[in-house]
PDB file of N, CA and C in Angstrom:
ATOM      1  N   UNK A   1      -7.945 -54.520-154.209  1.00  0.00           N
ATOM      2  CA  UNK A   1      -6.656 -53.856-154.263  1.00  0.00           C
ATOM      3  C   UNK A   1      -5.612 -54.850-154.795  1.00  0.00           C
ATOM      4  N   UNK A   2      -5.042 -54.264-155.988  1.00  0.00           N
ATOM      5  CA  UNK A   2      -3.768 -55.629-156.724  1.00  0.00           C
ATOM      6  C   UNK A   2      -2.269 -55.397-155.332  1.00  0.00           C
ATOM      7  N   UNK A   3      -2.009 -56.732-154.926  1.00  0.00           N
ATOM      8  CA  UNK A   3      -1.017 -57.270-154.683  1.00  0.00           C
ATOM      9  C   UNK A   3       0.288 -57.503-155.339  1.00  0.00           C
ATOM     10  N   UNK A   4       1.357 -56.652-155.168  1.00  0.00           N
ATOM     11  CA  UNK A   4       2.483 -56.857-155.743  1.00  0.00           C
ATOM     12  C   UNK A   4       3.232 -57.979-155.033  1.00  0.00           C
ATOM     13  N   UNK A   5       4.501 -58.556-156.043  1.00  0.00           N
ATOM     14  CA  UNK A   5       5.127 -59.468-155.655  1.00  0.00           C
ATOM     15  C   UNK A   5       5.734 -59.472-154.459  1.00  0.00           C
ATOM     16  N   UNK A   6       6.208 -60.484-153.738  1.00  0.00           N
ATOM     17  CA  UNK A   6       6.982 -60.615-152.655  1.00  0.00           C
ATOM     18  C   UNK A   6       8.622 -59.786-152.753  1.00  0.00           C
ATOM     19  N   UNK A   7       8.628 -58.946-151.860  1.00  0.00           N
ATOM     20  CA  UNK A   7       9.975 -58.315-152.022  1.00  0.00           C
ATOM     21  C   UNK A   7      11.069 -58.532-150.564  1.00  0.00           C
ATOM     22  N   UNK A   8      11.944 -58.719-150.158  1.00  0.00           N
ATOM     23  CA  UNK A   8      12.824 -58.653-149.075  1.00  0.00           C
ATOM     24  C   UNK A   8      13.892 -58.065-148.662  1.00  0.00           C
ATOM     25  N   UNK A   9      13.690 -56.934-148.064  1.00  0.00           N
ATOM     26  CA  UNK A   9      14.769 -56.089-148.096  1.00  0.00           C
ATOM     27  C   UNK A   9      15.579 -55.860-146.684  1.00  0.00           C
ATOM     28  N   UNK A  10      16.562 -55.771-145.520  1.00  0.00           N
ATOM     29  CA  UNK A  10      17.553 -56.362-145.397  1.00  0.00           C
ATOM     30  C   UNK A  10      17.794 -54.652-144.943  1.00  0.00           C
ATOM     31  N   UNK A  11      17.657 -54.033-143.851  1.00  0.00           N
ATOM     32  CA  UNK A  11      17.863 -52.457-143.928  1.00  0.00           C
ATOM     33  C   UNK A  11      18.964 -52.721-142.620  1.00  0.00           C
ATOM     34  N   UNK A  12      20.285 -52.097-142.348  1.00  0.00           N
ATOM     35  CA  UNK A  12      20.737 -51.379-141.410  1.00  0.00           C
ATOM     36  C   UNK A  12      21.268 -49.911-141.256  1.00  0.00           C
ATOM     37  N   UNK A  13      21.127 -49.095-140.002  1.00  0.00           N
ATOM     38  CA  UNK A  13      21.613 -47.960-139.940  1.00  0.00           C
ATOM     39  C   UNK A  13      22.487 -48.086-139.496  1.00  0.00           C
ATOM     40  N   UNK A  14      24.164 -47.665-140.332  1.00  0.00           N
ATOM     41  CA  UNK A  14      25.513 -47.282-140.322  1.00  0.00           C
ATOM     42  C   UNK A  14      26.212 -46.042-139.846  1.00  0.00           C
ATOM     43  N   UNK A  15      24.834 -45.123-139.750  1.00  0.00           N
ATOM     44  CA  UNK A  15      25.396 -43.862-138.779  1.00  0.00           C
ATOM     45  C   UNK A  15      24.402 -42.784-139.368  1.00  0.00           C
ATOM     46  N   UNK A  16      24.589 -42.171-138.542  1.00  0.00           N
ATOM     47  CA  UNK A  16      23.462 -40.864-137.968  1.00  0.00           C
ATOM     48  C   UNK A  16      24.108 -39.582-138.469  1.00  0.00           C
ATOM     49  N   UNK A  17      24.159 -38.708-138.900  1.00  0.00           N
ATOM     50  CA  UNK A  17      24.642 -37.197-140.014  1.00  0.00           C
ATOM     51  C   UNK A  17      23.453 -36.249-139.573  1.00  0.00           C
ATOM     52  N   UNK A  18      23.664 -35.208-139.724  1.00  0.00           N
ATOM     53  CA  UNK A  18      22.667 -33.922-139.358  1.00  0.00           C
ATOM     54  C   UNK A  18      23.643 -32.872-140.649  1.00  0.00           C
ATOM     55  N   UNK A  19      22.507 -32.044-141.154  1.00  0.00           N
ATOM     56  CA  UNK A  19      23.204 -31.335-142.163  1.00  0.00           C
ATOM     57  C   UNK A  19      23.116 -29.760-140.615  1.00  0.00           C
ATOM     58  N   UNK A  20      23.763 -28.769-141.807  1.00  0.00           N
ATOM     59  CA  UNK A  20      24.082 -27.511-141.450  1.00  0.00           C
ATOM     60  C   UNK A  20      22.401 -26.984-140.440  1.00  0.00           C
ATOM     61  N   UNK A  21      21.508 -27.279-141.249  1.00  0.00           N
ATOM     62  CA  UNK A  21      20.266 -26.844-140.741  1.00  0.00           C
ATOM     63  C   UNK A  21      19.854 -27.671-139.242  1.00  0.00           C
ATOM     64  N   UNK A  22      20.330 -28.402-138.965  1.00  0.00           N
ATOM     65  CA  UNK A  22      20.269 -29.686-138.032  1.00  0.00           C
ATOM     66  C   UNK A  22      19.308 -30.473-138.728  1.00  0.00           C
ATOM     67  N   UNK A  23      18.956 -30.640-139.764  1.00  0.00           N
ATOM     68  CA  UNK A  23      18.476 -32.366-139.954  1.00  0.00           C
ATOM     69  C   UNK A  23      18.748 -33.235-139.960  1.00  0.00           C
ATOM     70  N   UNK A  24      18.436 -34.679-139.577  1.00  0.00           N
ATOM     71  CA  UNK A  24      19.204 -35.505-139.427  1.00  0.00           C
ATOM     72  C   UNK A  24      18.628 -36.781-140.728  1.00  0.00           C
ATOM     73  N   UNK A  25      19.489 -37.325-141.016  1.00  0.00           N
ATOM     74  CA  UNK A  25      19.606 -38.596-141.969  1.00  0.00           C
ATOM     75  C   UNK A  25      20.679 -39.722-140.983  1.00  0.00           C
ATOM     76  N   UNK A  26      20.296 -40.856-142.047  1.00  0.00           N
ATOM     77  CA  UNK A  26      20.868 -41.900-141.728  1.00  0.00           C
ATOM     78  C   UNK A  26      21.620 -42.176-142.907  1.00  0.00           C
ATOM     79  N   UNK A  27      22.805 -42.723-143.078  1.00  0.00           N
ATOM     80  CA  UNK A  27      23.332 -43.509-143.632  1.00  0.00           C
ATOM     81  C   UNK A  27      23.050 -45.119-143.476  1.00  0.00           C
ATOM     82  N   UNK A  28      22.664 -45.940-144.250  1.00  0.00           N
ATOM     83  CA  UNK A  28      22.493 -47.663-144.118  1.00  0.00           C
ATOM     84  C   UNK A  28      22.710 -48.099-145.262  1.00  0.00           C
ATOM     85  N   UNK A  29      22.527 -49.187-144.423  1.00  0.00           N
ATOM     86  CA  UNK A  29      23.162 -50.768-145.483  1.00  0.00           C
ATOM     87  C   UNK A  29      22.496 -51.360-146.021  1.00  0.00           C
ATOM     88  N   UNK A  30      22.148 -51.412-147.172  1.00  0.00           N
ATOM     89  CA  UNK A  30      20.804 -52.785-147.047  1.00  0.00           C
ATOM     90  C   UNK A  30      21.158 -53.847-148.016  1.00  0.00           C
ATOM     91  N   UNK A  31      20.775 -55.081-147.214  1.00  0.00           N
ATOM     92  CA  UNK A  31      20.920 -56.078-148.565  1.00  0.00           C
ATOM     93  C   UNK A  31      19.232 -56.256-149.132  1.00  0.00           C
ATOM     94  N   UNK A  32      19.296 -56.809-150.236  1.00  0.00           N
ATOM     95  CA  UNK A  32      18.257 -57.250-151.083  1.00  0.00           C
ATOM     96  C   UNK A  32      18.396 -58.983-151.030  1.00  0.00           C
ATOM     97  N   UNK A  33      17.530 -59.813-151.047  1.00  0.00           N
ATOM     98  CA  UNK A  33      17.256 -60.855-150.646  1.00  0.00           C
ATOM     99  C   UNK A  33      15.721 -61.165-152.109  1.00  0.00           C
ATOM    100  N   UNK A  34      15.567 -60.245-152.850  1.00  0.00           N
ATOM    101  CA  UNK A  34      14.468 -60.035-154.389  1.00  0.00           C
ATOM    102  C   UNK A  34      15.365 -59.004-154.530  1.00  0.00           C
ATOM    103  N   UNK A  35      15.089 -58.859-156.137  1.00  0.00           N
ATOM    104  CA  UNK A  35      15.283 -58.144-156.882  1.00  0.00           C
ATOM    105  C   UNK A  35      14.187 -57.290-157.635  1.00  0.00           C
ATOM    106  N   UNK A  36      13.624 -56.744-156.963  1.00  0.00           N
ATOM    107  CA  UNK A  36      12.222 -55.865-157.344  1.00  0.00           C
ATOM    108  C   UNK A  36      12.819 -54.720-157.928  1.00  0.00           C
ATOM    109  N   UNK A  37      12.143 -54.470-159.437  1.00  0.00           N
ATOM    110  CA  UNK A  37      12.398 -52.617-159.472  1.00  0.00           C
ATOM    111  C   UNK A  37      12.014 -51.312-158.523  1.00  0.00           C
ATOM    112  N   UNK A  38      12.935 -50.717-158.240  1.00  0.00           N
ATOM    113  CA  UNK A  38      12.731 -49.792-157.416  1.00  0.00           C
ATOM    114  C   UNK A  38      12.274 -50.241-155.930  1.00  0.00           C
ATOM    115  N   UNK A  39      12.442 -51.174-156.018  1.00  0.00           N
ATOM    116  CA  UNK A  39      12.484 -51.706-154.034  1.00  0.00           C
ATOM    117  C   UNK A  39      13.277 -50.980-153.296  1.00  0.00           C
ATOM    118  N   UNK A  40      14.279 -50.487-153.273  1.00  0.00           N
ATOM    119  CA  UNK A  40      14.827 -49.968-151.891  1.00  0.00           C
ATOM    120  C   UNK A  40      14.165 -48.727-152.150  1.00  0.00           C
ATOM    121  N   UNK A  41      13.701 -47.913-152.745  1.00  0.00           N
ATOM    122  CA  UNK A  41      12.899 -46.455-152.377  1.00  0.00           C
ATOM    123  C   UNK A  41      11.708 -46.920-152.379  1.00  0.00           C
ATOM    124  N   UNK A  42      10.758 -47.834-152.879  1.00  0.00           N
ATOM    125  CA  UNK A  42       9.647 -48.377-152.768  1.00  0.00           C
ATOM    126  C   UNK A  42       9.779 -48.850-150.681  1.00  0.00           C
ATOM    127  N   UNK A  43      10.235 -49.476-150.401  1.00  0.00           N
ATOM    128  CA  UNK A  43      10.424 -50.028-149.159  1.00  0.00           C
ATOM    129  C   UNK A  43      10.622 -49.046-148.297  1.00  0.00           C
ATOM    130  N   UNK A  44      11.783 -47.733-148.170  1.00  0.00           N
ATOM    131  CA  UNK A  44      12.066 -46.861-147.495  1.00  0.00           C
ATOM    132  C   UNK A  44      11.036 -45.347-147.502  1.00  0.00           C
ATOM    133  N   UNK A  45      10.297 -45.368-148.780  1.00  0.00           N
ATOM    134  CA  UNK A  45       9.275 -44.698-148.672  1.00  0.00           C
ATOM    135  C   UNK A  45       8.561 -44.823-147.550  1.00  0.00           C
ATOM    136  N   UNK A  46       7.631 -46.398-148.286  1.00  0.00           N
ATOM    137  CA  UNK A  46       6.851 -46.899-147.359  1.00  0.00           C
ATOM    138  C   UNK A  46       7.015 -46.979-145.923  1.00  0.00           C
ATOM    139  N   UNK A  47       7.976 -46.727-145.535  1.00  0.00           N
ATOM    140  CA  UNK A  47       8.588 -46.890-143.870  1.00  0.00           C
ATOM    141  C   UNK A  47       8.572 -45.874-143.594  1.00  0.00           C
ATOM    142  N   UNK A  48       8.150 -44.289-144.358  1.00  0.00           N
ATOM    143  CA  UNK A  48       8.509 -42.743-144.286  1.00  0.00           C
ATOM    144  C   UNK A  48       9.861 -42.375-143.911  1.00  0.00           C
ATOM    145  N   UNK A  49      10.510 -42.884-144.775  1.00  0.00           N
ATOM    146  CA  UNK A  49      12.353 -42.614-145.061  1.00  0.00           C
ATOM    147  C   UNK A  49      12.235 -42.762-146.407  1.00  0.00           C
ATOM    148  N   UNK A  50      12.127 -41.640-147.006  1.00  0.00           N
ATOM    149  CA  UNK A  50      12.256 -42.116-148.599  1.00  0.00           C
ATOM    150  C   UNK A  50      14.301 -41.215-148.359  1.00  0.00           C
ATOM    151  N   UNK A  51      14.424 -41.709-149.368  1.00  0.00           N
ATOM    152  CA  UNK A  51      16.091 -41.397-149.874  1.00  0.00           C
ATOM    153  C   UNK A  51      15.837 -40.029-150.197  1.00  0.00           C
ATOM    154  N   UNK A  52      17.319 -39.306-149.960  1.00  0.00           N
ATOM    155  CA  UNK A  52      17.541 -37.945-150.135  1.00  0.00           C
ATOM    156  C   UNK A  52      17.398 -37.938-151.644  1.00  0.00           C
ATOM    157  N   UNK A  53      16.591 -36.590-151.863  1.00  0.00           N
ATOM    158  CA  UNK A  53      16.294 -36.670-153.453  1.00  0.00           C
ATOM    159  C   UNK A  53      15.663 -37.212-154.530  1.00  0.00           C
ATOM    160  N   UNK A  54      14.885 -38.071-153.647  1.00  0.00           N
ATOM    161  CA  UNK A  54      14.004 -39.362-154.331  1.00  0.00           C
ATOM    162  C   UNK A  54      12.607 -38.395-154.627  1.00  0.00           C
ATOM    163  N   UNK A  55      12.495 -37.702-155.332  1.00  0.00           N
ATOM    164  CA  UNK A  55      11.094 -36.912-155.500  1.00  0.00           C
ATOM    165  C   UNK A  55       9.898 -37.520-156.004  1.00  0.00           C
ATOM    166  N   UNK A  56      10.481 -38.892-156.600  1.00  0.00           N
ATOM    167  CA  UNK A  56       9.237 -39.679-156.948  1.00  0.00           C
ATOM    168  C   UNK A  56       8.843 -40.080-155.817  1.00  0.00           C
ATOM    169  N   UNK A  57       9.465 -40.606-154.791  1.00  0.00           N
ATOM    170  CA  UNK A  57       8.961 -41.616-153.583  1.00  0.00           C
ATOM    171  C   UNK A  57       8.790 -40.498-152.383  1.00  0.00           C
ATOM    172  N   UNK A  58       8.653 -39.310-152.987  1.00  0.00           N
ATOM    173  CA  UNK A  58       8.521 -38.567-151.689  1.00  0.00           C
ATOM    174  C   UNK A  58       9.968 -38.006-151.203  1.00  0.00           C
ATOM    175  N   UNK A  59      11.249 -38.224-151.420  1.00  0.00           N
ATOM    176  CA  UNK A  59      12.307 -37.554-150.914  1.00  0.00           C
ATOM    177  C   UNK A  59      12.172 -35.868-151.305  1.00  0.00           C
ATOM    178  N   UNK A  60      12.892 -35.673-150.089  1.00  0.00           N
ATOM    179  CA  UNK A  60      12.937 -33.589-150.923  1.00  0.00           C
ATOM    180  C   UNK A  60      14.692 -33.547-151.666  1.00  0.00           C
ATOM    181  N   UNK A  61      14.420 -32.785-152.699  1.00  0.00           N
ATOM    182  CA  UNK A  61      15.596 -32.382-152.916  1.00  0.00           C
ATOM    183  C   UNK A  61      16.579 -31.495-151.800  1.00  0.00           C
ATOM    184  N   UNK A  62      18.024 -32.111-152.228  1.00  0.00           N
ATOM    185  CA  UNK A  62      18.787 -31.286-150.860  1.00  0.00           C
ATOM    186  C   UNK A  62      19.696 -30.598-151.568  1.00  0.00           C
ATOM    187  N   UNK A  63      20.416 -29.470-151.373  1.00  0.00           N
ATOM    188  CA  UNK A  63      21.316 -28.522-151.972  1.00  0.00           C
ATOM    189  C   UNK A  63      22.482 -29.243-152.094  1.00  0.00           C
ATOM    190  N   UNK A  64      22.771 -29.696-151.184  1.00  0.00           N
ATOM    191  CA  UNK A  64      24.567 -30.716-150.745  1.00  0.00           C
ATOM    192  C   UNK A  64      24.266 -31.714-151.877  1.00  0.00           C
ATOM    193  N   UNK A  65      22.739 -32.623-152.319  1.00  0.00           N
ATOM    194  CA  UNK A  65      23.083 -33.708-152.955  1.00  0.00           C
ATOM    195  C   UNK A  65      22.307 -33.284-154.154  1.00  0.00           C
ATOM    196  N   UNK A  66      23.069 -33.551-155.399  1.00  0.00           N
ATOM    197  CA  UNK A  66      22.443 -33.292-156.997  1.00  0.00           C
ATOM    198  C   UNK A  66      21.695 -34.510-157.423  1.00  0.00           C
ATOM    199  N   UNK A  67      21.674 -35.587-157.139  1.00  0.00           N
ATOM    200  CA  UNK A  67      20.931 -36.718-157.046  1.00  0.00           C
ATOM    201  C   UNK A  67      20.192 -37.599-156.261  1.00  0.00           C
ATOM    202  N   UNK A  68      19.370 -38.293-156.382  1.00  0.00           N
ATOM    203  CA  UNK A  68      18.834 -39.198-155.358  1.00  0.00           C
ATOM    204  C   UNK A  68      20.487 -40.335-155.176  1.00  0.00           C
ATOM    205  N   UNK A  69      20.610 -40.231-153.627  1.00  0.00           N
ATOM    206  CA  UNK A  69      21.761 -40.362-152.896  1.00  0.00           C
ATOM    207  C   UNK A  69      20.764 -42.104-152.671  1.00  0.00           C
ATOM    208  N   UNK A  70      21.780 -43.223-153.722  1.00  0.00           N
ATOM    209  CA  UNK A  70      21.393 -44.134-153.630  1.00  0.00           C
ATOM    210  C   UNK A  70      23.078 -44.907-154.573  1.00  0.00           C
ATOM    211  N   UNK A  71      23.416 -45.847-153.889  1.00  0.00           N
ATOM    212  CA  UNK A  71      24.707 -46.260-154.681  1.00  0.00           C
ATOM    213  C   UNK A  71      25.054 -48.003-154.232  1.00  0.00           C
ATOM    214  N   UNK A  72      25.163 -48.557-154.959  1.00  0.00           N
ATOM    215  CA  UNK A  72      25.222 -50.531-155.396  1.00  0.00           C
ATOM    216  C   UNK A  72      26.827 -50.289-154.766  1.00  0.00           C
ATOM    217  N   UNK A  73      27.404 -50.778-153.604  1.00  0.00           N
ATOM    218  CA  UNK A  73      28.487 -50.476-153.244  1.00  0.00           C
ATOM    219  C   UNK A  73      29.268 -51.952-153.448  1.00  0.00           C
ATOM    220  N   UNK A  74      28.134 -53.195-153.497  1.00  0.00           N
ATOM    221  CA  UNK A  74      28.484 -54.466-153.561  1.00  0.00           C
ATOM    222  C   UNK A  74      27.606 -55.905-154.219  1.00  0.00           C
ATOM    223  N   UNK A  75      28.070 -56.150-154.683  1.00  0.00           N
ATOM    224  CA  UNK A  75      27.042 -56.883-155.478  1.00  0.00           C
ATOM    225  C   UNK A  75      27.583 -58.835-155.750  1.00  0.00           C
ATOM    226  N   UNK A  76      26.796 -59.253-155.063  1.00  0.00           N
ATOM    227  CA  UNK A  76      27.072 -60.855-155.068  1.00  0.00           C
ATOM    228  C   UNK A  76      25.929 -61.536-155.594  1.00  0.00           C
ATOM    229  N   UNK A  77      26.308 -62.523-156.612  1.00  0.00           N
ATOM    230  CA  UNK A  77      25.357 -63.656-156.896  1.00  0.00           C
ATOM    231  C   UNK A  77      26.167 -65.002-156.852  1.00  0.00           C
ATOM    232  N   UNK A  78      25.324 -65.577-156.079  1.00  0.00           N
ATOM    233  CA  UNK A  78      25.517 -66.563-155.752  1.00  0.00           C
ATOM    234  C   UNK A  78      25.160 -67.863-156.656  1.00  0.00           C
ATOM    235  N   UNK A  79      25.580 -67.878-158.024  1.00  0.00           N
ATOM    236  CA  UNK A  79      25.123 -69.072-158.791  1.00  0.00           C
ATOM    237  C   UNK A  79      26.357 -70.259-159.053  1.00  0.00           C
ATOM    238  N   UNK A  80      25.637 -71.024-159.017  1.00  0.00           N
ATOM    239  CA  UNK A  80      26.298 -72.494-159.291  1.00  0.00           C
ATOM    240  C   UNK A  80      27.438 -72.446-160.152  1.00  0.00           C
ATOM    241  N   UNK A  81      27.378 -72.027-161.438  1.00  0.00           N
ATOM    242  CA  UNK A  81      28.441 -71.662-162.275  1.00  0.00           C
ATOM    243  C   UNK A  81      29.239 -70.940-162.364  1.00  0.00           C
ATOM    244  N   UNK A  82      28.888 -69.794-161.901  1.00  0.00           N
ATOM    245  CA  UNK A  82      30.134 -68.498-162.255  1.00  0.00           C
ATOM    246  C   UNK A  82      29.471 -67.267-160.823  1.00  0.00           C
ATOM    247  N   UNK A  83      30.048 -67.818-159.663  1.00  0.00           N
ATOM    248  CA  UNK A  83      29.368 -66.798-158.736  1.00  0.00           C
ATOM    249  C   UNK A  83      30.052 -65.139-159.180  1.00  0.00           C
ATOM    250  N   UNK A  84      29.581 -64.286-158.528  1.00  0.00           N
ATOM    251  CA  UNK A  84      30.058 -62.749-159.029  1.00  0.00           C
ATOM    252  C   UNK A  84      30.300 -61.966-157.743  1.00  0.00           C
ATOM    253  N   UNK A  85      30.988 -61.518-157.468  1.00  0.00           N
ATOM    254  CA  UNK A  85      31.459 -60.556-156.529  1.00  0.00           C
ATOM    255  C   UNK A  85      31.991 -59.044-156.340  1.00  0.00           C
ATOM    256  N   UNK A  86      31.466 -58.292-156.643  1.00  0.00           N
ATOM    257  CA  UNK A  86      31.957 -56.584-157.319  1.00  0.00           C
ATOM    258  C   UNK A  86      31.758 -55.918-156.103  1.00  0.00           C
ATOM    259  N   UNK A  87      32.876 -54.890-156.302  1.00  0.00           N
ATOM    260  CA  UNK A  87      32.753 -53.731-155.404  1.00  0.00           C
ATOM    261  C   UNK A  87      33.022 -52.521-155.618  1.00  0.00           C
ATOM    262  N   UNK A  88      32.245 -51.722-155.803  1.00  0.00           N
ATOM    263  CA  UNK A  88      32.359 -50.170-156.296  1.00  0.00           C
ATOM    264  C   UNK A  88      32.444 -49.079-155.291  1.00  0.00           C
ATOM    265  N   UNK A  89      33.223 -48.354-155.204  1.00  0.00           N
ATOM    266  CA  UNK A  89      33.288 -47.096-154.511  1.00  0.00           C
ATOM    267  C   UNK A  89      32.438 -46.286-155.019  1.00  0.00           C
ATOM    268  N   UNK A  90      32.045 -45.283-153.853  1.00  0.00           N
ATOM    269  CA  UNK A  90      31.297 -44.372-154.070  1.00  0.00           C
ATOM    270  C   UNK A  90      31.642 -43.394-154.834  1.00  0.00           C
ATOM    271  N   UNK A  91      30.899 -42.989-155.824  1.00  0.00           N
ATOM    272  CA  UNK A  91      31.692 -41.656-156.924  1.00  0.00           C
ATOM    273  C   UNK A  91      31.140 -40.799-155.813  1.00  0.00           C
ATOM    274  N   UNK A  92      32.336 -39.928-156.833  1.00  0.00           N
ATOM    275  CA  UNK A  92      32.565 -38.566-156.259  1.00  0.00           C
ATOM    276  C   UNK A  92      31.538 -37.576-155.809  1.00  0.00           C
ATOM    277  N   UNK A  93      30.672 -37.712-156.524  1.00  0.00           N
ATOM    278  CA  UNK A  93      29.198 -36.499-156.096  1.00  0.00           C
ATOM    279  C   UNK A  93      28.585 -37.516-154.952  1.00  0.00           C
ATOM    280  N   UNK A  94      28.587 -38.162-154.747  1.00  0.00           N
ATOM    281  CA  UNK A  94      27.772 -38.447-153.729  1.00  0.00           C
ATOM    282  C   UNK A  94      28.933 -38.567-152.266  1.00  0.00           C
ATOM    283  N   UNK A  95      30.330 -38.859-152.637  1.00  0.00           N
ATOM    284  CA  UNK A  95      31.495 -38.646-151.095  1.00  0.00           C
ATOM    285  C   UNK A  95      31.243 -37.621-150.855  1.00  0.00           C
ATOM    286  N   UNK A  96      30.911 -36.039-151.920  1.00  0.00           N
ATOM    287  CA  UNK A  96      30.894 -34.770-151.571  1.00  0.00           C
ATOM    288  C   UNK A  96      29.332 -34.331-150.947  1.00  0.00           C
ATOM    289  N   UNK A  97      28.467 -34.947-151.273  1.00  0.00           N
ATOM    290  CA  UNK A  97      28.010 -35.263-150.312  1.00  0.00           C
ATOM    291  C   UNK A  97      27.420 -35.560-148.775  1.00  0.00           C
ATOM    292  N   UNK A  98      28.536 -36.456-148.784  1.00  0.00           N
ATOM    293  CA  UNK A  98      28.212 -36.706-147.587  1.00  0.00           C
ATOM    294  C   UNK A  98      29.466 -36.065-146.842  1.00  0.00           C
ATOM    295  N   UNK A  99      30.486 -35.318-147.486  1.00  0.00           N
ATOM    296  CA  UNK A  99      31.336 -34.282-146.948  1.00  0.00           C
ATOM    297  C   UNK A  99      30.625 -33.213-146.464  1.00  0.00           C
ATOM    298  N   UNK A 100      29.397 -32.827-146.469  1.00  0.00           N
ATOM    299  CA  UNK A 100      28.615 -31.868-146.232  1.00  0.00           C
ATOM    300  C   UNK A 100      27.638 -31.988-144.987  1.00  0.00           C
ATOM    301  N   UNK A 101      27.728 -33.541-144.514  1.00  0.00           N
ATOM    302  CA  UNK A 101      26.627 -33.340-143.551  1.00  0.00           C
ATOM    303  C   UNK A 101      28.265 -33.789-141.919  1.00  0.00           C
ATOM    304  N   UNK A 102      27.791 -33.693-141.139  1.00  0.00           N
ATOM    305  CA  UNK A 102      28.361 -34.225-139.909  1.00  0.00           C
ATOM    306  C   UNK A 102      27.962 -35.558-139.179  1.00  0.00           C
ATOM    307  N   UNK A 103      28.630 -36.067-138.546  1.00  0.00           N
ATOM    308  CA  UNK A 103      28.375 -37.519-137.946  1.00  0.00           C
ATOM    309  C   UNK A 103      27.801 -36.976-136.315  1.00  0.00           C
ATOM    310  N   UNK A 104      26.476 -37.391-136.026  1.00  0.00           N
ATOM    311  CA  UNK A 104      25.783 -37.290-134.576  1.00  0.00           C
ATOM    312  C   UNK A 104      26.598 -37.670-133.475  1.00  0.00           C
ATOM    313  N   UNK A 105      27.426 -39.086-133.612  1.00  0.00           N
ATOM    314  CA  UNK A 105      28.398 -39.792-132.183  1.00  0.00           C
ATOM    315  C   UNK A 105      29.238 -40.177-132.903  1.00  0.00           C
ATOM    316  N   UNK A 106      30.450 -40.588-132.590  1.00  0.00           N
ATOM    317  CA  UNK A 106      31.594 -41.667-132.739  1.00  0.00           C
ATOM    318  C   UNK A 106      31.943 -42.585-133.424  1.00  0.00           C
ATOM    319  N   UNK A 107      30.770 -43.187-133.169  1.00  0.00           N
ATOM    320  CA  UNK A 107      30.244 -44.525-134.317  1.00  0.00           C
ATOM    321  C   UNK A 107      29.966 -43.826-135.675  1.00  0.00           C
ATOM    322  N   UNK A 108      28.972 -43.504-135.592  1.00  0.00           N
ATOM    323  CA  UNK A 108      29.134 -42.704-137.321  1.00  0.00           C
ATOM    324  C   UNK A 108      30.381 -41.739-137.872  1.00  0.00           C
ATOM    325  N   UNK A 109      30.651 -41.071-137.232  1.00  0.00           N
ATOM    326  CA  UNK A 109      32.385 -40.392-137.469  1.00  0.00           C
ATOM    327  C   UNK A 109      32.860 -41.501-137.887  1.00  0.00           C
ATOM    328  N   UNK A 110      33.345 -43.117-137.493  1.00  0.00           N
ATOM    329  CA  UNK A 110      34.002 -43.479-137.835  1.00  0.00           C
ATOM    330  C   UNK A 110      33.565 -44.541-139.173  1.00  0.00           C
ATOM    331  N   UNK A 111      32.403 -44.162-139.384  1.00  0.00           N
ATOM    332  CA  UNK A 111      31.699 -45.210-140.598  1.00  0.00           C
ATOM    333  C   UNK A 111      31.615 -44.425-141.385  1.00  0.00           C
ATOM    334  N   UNK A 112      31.192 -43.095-141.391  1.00  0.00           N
ATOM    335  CA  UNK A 112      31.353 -41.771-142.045  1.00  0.00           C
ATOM    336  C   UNK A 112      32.770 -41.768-143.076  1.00  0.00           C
ATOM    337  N   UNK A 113      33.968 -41.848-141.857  1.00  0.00           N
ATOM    338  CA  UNK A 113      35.094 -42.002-142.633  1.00  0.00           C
ATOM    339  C   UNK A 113      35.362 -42.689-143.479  1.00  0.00           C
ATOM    340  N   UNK A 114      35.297 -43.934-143.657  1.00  0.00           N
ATOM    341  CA  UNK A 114      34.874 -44.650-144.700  1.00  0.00           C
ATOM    342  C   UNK A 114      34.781 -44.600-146.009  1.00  0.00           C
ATOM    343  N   UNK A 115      33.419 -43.964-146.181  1.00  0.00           N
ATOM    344  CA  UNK A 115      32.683 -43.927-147.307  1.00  0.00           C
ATOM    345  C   UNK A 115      33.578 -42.085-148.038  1.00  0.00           C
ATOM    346  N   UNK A 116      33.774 -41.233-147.125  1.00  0.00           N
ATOM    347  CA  UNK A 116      34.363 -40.064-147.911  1.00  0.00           C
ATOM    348  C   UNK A 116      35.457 -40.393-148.490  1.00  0.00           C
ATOM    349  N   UNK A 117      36.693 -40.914-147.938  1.00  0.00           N
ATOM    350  CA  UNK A 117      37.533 -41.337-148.935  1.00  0.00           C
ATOM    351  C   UNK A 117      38.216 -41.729-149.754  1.00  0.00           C
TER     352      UNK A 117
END
């Protein structure tokens, strides 16, 4: 069986959502520690959490989201010469989104808030 490269991925859950049907998802964080193609749905598959919409890795498509619900919110490299630091908000199809599902407790309501506006 071929062995793929070493990958490190860095997962937290930021809050708990249930859509209209009561399913529940997570919202998380993850850092990357490699830069593997397709590692964070490769990794969250494998854990049986593939990403909303990820139909290659096993996600189901969801009505609320038109895409695999996956977004680079921050991005640091750390090099000797010219380190990099970016931060992107979430576009719009994916805040609407997550305008569609509800927060489980408190804690996610308020991490929830966040990211919608």
């Amino acid at each position: 069986m071929p062995v793929g490269k070493h990958a490190s991925t860095e997962i937290s859950a930021s809050a708990y959502l249930q859509d209209d049907c009561r399913e529940k998802y997570s919202l998380l964080e993850i850092n990357l520690h490699t830069g593997r193609k397709h590692q964070i749905r490769a990794h969250l598959a494998h854990q049986g959490h593939p990403l909303v919409s990820d139909k290659k890795y096993g996600g189901q498509a969801r009505r609320w989201c038109p895409r695999i619900f996956l977004h680079s919110h921050h991005l640091a490299i750390k090099d000797s010469h010219q380190p990099i630091d970016l931060h992107c908000a979430l576009p719009g199809d994916l805040r609407e989104a997550l305008a569609c599902l509800r927060p489980c407790d408190k804690q996610s309501q308020s991490f929830l808030e966040k990211w919608v506006q």
